[in-house]
Protein backbone atom coordinates (compact mmCIF):
# COMPACT_ATOMS: atom_id res chain seq x y z
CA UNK A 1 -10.71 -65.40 1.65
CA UNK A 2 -8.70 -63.01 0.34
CA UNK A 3 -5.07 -62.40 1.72
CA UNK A 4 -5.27 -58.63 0.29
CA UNK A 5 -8.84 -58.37 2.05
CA UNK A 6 -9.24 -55.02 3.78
CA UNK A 7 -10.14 -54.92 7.44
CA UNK A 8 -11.10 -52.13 9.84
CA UNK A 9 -9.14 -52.16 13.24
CA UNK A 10 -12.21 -53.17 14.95
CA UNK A 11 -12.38 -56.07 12.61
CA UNK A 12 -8.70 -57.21 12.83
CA UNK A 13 -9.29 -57.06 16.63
CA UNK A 14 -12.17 -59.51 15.91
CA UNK A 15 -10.91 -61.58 14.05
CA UNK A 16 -7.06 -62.19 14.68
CA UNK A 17 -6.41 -61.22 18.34
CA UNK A 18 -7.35 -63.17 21.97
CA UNK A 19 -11.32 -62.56 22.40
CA UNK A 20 -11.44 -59.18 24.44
CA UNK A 21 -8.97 -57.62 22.87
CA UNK A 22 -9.86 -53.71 22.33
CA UNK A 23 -9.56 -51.62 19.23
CA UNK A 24 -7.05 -49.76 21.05
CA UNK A 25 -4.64 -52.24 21.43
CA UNK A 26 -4.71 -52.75 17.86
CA UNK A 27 -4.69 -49.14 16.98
CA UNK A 28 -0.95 -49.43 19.43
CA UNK A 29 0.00 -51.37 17.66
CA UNK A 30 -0.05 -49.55 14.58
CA UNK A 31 0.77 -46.60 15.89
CA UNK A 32 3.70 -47.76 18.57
CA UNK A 33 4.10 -51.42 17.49
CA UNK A 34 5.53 -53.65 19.30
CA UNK A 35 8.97 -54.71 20.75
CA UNK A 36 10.99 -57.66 19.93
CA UNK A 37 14.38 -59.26 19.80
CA UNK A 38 15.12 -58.25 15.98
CA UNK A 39 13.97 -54.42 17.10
CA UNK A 40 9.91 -52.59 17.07
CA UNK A 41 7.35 -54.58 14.91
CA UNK A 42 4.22 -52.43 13.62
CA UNK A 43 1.08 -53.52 12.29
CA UNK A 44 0.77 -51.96 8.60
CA UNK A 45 -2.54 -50.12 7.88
CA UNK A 46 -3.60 -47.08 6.40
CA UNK A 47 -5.91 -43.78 7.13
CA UNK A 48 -8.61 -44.32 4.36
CA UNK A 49 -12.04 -41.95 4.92
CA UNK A 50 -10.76 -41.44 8.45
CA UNK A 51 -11.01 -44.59 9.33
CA UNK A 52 -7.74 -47.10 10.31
CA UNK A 53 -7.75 -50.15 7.49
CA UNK A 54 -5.58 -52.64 7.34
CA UNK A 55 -5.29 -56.53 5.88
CA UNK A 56 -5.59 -59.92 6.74
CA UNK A 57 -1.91 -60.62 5.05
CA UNK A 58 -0.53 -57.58 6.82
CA UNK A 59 -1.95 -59.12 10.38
CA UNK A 60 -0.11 -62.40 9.45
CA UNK A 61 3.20 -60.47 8.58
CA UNK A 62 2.93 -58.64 12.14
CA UNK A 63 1.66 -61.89 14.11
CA UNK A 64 4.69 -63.62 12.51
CA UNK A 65 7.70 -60.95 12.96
CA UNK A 66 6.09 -60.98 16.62
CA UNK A 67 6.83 -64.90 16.92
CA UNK A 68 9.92 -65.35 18.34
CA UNK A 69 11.04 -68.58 16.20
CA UNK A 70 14.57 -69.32 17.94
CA UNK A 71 14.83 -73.48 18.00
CA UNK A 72 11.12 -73.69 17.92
CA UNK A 73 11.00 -72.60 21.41
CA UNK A 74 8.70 -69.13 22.81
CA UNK A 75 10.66 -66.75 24.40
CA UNK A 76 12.19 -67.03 27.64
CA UNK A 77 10.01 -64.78 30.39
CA UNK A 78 12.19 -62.42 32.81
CA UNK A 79 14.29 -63.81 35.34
CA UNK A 80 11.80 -62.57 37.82
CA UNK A 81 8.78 -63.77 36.64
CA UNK A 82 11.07 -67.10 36.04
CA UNK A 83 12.03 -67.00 39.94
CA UNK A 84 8.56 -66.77 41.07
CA UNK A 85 6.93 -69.71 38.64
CA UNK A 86 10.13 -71.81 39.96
CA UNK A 87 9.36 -70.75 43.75
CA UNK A 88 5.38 -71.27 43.55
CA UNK A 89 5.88 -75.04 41.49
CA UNK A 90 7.86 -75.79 44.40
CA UNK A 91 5.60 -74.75 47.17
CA UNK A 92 2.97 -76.88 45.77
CA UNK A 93 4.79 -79.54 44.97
CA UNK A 94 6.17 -80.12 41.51
C-alpha cells in the first residue's frame, strides 16, 4: 500500500474511521475540521472531477494531530461528564 494512495471520502470513511461512520462526517472534517488543544485540525483533500479525494498518509497526519499525546495519557473528559462516571461507579459499587 501506498502512503500517497488516493482515496475518495467514502473510502477514507471505510477504511480509517469507527464502522458507521458517514461520508459526512468525513466531508466535516475537511471542510470544518476538528478541534483540539494545539487549535482546529482538518483533514487535507482536494476537489478533483467534483469529487472530494484525499490520502491514506493525509488520514494518518489528521488521525495523529487529533491524538492528544500528553504523558501517554487520552484526554481528560469534562468535569461533568467526569462527575457523572464518578457518581454512577459509585452507585453500583466500585
Amino acid at each position: 500500500m501506498h502512503d500517497d494512495e488516493a482515496l475518495t471520502l467514502n473510502q477514507a470513511a471505510r477504511r480509517f474511521y469507527p464502522v458507521g461512520t458517514a461520508v459526512s462526517t468525513v466531508l466535516r472534517h475537511v471542510l470544518k475540521g476538528v478541534r483540539t488543544p494545539a487549535g482546529t485540525v482538518k483533514l487535507e483533500a482536494h476537489r478533483i472531477g467534483g469529487r472530494w479525494v484525499t490520502t491514506v498518509d493525509a488520514v494518518e497526519r489528521f488521525r495523529d494531530a487529533c491524538t492528544v499525546r500528553s504523558g501517554g495519557e487520552a484526554r481528560a473528559s469534562s468535569g461533568a461528564a467526569h462527575a457523572r462516571a464518578d457518581a454512577y461507579l459509585k452507585s453500583i459499587g466500585l
